[in-house]
Protein backbone atom coordinates (compact mmCIF):
# COMPACT_ATOMS: atom_id res chain seq x y z
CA UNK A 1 0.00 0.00 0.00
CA UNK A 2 2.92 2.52 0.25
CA UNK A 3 5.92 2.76 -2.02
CA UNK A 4 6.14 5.66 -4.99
CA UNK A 5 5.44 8.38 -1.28
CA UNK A 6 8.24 6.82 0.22
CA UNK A 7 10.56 6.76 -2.99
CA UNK A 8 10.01 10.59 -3.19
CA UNK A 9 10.77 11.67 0.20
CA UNK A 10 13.98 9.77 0.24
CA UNK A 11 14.72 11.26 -3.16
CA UNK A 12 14.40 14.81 -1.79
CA UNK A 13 15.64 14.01 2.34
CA UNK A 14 19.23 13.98 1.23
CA UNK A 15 22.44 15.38 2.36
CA UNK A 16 21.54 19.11 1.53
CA UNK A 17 18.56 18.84 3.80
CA UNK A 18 20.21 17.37 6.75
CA UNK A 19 22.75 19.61 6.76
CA UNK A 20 20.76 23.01 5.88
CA UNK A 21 18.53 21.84 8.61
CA UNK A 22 21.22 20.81 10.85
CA UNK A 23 22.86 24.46 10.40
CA UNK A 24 19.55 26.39 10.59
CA UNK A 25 19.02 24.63 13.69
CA UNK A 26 22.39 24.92 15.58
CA UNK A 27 22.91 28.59 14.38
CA UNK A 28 19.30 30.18 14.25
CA UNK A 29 17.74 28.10 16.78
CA UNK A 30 14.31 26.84 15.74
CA UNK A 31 13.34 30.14 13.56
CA UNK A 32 13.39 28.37 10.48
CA UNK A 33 10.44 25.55 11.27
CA UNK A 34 7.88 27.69 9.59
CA UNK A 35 10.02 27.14 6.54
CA UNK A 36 9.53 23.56 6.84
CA UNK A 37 5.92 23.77 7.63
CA UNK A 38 5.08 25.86 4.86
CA UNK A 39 7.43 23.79 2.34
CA UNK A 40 5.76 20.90 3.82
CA UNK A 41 1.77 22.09 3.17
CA UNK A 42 3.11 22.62 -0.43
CA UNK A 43 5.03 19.56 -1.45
CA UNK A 44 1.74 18.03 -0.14
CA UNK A 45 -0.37 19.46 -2.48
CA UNK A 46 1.80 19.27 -5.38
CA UNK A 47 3.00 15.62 -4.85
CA UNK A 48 -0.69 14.48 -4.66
CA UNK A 49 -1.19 16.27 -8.04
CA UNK A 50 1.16 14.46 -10.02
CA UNK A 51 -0.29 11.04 -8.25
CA UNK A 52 -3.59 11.81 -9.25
CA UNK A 53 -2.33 12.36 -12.76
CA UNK A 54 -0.19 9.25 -12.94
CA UNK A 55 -3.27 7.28 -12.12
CA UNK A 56 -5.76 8.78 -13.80
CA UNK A 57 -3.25 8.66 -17.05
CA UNK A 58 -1.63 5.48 -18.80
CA UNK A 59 0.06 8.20 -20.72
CA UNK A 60 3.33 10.01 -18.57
CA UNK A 61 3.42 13.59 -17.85
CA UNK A 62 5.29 14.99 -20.50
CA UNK A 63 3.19 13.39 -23.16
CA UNK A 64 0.52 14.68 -21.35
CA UNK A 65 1.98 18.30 -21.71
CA UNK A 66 2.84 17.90 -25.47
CA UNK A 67 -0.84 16.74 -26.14
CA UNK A 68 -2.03 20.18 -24.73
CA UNK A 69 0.10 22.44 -25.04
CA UNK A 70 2.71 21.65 -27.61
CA UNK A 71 6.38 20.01 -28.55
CA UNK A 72 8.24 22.59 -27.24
CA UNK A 73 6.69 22.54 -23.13
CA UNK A 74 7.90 19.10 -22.60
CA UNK A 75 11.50 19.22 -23.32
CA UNK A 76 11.79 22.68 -21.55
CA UNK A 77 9.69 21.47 -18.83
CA UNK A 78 12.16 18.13 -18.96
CA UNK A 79 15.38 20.07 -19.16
CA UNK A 80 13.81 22.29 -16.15
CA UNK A 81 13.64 19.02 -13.78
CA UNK A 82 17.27 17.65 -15.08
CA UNK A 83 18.80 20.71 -14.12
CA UNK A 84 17.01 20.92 -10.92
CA UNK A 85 19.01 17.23 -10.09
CA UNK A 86 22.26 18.32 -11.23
CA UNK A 87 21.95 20.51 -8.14
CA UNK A 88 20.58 18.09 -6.08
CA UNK A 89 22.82 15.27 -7.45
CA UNK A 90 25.93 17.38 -6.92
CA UNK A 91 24.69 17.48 -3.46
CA UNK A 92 24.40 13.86 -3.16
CA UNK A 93 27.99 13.15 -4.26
CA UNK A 94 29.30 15.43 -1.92
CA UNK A 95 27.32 14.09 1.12
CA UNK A 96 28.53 10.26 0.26
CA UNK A 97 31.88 11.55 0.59
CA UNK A 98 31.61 13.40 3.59
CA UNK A 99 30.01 10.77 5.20
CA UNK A 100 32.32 8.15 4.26
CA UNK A 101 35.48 9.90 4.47
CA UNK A 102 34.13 10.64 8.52
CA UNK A 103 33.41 6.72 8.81
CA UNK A 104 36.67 5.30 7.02
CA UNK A 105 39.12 7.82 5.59
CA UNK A 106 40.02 8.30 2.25
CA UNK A 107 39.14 11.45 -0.25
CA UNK A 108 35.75 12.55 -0.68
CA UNK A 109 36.53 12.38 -4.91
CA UNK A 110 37.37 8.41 -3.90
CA UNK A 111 34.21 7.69 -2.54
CA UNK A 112 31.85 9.53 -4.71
CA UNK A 113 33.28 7.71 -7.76
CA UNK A 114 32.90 4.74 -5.83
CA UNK A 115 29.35 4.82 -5.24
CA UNK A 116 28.85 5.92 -8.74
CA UNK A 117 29.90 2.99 -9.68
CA UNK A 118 27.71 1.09 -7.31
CA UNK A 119 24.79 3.24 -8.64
CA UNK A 120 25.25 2.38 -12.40
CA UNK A 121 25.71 -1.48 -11.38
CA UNK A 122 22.20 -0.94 -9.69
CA UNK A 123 20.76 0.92 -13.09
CA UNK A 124 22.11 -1.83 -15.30
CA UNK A 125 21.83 -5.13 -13.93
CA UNK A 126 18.10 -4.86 -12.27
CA UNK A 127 15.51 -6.14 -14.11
CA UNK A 128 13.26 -3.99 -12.62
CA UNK A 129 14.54 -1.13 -11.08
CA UNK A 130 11.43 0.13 -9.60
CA UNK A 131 10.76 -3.05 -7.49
CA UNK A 132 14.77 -2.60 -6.35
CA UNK A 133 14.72 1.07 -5.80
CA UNK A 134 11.49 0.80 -3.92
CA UNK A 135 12.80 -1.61 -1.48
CA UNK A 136 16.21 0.29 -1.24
CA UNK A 137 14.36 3.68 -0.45
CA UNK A 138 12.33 1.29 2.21
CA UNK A 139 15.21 0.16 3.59
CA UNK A 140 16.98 3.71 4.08
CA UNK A 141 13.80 5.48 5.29
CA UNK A 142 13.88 3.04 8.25
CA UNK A 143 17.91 3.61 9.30
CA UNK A 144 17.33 7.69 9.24
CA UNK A 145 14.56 7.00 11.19
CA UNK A 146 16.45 4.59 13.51
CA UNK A 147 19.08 7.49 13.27
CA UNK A 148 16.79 11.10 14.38
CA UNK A 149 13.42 10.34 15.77
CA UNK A 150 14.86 8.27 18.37
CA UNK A 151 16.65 11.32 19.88
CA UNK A 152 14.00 13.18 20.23
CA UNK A 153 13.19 11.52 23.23
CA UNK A 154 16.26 12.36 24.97
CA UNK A 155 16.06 15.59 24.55
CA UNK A 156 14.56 18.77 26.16
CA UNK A 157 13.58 21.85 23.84
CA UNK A 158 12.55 25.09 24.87
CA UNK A 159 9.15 24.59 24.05
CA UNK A 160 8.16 28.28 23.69
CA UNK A 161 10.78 28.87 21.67
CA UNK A 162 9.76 26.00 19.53
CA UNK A 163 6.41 27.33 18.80
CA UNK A 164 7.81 30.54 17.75
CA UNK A 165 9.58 28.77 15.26
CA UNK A 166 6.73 28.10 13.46
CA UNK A 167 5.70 31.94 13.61
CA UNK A 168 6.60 32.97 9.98
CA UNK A 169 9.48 35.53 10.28
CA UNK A 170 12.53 37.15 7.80
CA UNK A 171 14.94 35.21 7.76
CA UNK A 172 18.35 35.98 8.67
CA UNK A 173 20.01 34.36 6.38
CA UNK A 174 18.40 34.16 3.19
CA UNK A 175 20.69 31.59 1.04
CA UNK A 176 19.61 29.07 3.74
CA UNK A 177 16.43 29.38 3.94
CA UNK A 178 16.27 28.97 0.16
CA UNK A 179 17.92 25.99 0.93
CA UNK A 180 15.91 24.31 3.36
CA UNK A 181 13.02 25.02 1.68
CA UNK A 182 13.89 24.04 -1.72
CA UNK A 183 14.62 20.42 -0.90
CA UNK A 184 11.50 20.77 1.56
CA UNK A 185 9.64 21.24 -1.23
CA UNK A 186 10.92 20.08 -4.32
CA UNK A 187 8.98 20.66 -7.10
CA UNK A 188 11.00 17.68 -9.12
CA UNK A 189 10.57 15.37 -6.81
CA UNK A 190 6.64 16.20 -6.72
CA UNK A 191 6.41 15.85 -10.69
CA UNK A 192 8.53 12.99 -10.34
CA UNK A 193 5.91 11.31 -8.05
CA UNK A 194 3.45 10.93 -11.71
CA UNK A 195 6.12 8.59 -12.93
CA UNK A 196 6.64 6.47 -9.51
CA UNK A 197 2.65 5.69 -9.32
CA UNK A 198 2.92 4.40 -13.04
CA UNK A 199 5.98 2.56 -11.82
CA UNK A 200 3.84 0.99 -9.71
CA UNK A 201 1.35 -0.07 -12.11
CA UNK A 202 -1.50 1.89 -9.87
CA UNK A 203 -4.64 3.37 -11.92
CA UNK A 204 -7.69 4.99 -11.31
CA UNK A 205 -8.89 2.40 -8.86
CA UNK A 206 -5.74 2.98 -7.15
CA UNK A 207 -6.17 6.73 -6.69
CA UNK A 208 -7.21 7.29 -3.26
CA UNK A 209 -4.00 4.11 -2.27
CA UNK A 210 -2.30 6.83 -4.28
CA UNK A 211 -2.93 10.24 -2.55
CA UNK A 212 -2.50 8.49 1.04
CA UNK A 213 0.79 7.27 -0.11
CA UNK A 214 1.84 10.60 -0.82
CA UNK A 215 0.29 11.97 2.12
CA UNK A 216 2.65 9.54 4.14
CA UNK A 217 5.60 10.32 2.16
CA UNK A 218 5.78 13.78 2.30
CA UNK A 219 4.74 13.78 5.80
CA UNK A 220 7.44 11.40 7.07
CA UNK A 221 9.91 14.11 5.27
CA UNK A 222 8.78 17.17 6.65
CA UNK A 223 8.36 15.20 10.04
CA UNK A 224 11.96 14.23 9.91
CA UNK A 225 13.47 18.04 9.01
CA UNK A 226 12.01 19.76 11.64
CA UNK A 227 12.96 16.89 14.06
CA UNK A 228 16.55 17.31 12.75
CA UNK A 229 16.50 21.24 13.28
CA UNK A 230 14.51 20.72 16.25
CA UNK A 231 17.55 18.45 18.06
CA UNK A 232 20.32 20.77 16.12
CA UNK A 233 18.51 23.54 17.76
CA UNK A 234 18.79 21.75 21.69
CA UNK A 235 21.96 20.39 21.15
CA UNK A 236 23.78 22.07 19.12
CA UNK A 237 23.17 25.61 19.72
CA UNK A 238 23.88 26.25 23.16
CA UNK A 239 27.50 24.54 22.68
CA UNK A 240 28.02 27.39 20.03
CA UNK A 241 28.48 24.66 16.95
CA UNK A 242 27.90 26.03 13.65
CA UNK A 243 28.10 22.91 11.77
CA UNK A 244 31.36 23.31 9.24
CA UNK A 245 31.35 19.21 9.29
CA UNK A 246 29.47 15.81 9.13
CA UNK A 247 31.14 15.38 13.04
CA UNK A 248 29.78 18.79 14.20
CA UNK A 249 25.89 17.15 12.65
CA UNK A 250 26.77 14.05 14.15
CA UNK A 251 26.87 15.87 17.89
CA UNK A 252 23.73 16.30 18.25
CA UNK A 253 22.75 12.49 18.75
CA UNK A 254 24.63 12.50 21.86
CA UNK A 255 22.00 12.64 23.80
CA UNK A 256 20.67 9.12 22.95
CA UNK A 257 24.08 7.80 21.58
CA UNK A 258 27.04 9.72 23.72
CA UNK A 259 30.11 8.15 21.83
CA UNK A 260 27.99 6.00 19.08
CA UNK A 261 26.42 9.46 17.92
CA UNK A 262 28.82 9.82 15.09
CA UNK A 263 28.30 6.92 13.87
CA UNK A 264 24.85 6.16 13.88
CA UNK A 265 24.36 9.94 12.14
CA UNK A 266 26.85 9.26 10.04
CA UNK A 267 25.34 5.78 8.59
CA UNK A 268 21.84 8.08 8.52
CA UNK A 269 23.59 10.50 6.59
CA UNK A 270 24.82 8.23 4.31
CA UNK A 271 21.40 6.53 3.84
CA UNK A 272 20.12 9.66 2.92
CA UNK A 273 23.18 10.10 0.40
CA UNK A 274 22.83 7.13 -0.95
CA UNK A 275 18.80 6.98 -1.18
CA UNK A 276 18.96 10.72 -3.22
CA UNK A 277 21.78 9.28 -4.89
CA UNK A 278 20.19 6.31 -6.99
CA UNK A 279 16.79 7.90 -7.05
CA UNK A 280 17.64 11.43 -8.71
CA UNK A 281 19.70 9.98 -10.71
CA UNK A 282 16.90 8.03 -12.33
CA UNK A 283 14.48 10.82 -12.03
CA UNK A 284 16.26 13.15 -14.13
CA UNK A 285 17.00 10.53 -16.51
CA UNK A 286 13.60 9.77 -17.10
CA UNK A 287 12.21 13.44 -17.54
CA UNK A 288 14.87 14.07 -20.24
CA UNK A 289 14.33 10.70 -22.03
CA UNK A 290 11.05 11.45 -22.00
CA UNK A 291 11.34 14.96 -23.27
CA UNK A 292 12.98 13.90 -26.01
CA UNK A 293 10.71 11.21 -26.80
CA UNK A 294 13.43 8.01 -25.82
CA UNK A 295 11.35 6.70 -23.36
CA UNK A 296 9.24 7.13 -20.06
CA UNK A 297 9.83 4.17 -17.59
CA UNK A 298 12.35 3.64 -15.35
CA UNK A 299 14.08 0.23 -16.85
CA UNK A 300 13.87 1.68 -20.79
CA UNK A 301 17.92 2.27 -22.19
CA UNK A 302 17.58 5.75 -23.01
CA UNK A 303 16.60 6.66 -19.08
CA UNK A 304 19.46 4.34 -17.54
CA UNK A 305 22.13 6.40 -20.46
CA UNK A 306 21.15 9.78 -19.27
CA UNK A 307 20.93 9.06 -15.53
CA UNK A 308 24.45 7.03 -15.98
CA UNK A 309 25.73 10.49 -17.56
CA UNK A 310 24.20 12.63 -14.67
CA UNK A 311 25.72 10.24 -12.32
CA UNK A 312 29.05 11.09 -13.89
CA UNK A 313 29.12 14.16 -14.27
CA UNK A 314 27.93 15.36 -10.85
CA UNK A 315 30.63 13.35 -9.19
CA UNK A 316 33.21 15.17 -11.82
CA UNK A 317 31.87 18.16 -10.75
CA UNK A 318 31.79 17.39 -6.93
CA UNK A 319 35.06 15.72 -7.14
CA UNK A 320 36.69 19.41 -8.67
CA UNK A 321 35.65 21.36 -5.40
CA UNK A 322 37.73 21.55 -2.31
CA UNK A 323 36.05 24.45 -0.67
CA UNK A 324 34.38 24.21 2.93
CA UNK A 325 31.34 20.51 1.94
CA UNK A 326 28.97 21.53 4.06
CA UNK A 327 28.61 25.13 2.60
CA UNK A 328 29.17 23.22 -0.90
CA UNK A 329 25.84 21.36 -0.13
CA UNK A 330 23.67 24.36 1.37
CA UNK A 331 24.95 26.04 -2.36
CA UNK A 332 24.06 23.01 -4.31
CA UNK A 333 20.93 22.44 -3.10
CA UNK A 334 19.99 26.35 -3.18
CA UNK A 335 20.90 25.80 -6.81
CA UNK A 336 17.96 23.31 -7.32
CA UNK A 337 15.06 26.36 -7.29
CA UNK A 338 16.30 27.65 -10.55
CA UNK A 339 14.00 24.71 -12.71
CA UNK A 340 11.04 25.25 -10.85
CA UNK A 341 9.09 27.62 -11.93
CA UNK A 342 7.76 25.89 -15.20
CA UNK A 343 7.59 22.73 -13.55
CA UNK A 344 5.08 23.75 -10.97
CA UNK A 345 3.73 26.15 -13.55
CA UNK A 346 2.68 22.87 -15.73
CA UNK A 347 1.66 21.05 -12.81
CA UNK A 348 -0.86 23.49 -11.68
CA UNK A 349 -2.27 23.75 -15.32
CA UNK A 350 -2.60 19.84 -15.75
CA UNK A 351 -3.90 19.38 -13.00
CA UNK A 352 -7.00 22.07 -13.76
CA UNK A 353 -7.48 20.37 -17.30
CA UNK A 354 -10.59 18.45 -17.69
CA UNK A 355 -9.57 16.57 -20.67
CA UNK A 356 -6.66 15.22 -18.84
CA UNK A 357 -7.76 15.06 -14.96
CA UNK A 358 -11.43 14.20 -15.68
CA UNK A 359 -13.48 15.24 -12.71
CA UNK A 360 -10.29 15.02 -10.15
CA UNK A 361 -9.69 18.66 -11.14
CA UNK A 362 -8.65 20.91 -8.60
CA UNK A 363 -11.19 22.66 -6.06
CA UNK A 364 -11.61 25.85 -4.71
CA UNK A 365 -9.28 25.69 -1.58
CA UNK A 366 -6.61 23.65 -3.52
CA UNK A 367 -6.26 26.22 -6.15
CA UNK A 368 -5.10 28.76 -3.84
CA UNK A 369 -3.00 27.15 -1.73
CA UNK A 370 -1.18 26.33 -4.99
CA UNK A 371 -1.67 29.24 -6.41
CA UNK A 372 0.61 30.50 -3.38
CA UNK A 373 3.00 27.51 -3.95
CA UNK A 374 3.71 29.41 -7.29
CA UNK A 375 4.46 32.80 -5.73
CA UNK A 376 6.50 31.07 -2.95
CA UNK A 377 8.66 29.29 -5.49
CA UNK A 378 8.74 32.56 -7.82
CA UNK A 379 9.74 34.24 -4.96
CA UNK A 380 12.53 31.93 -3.83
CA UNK A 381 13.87 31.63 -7.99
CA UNK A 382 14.12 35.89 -7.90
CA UNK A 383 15.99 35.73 -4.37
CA UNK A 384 18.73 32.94 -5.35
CA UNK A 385 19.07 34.80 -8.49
CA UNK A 386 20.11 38.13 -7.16
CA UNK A 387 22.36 36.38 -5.02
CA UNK A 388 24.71 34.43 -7.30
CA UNK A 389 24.63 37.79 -9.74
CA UNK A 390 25.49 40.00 -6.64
């Protein structure tokens, strides 16, 4: 009954959001929450969209879009989500190496070409993917689980403080916040979600199985950031740690773990790597193979050759960077926002098209909270742009 939910939010919990939620928390305390809680509302609606239009469809969502509204939407719309997991990807790499290079040594370059490796052994030797990537995703859902919410019980926030965090306020540091809320809510991994329900094989008699695995999904992911800020924000900040490393993250475990913290966050933060790792890969393979008309599912040639290439060159890329990782991830993912304005653009127009939603159109209510979705992620596109040109 669950599956394609679950495959999303450990797409989008990676690296970038553990550690832009592990540095909100330690440095601003709990005053970014509301980001989560927002970003969370959001990725809701959005990710039960594209479910509702994978069921309801046999066709996939960019075929969809070139039926309406011409040749040229879907490969812009496809190029939009590839270059959304570059960023993400990029991420990814660097957050297997970090992680690894804590654990057992070695160069960060060293490890992210080795689990590249692992990663295209996965793409090309399953028969079905889907089946294997489900049950991987599974599997690390379960150790970051094992790895965050049990601290939460050893812990004692300031609970007023707390509920102001979900009080929406400017934040203080804007490049962050951009951050944590574009891998909060990430408008790839919510078009993505189409594809995983037709992975599945569910259809319209599947729909409501559909929207409650979504619901579950994104709710686990949202659950789990604000947990992870929540324990950053008891632990971390009042010992003054900023977070410049995967061992400054791991610290605030301690209070379940004492010595065992680094490691236990460390194999959670590599579950996350690794889970973002395989799945965005595969994503943006499948959007551009699609675009381009090479194929739509996740075991046809075309979408295992471009996520092999993404694979690639992401770890090039990660591999040529020696600057500070963790502020290389908060970048990287910040980087992601850039592709989403069409995306959720097209995804609010499908999903208000008779012709292709039947009577699941959207109602009332939902069409302004995504409405606002739109502005939010407008809004968030404009800010990271003025940064990187100023």
């Amino acid at each position: 009954m669950l599956g394609p939910g679950f495959v999303t939010a450990a797409l989008v919990l990676g690296p970038g959001s553990i550690t832009a939620c592990s540095k909100a928390g330690a440095v601003y305390g709990y005053s970014f929450l509301w980001v989560i809680l927002l970003s969370g509302v959001f990725m809701l609606y959005y990710t039960q969209m594209a479910a509702r239009i994978g069921c309801i469809n046999d066709k996939s969502l960019l075929s969809l879009i070139g039926e309406n509204y011409g040749k040229v939407w879907p490969i812009l719309v496809g190029l939009s989500v590839s270059i959304s997991c570059a960023g993400f990807q990029t991420g990814n790499n660097i957050g297997i190496g970090i992680s690894m290079n804590a654990l057992f040594g070695g160069s960060m370059s060293l490890w992210a070409f080795l689990f590249t490796l692992i990663a295209l052994l996965f793409i090309w030797t399953s028969r079905n993917f889907y089946d294997m990537l489900e049950k991987v995703m599974m599997l690390m859902v379960l150790v970051m689980i094992t790895a965050f919410v049990g601290n939460l019980f050893f812990i004692r926030p300031d609970i007023i403080d707390l509920g102001k965090g979900f009080l929406p306020s400017y934040p203080k540091d804007i490049n962050l916040m951009i951050a944590i809320a574009s891998t909060s809510f990430s408008v790839a991994g919510a078009a993505g979600q189409s594809y995983m329900v037709q992975a599945k094989k569910w259809k319209m008699n599947d729909l409501k199985k559909g929207l409650r695995d979504a619901a579950t999904g994104i709710i686990f992911l949202c659950s789990l950031s604000a947990i992870i800020i929540i324990t950053s924000a008891a632990v971390l900040a009042p010992k003054r740690i900023t977070v410049n490393s995967a061992i400054d993250m791991a610290m605030q475990l301690e209070p379940l773990l004492g010595f065992f913290a680094k490691w236990l966050f460390l194999i959670g933060l590599f579950a996350a790597s690794f889970s973002s790792f395989l799945a965005n890969s595969v994503l943006s393979g499948m959007f551009l193979a699609d675009a381009l008309g090479l194929g739509k599912t996740i075991n046809d040639k075309w979408v295992k050759i471009f996520s092999s290439i993404l694979l690639v060159v992401c770890s090039g890329i990660a591999a040529l960077f020696n600057t500070n990782p963790v502020q290389l991830l908060i970048m990287a993912q910040a980087t992601t926002c850039f592709g989403y304005p069409l995306v959720i653009v097209m995804l609010f127009i499908l999903s208000n098209n008779k012709k292709v939603i039947k009577e699941h159109k959207n109602k009332l209510a939902t069409n302004i909270i995504s409405g606002i979705a739109v502005l939010w992620i407008l809004y968030l596109s404009y800010h990271q742009f003025i940064s990187i040109i100023n």
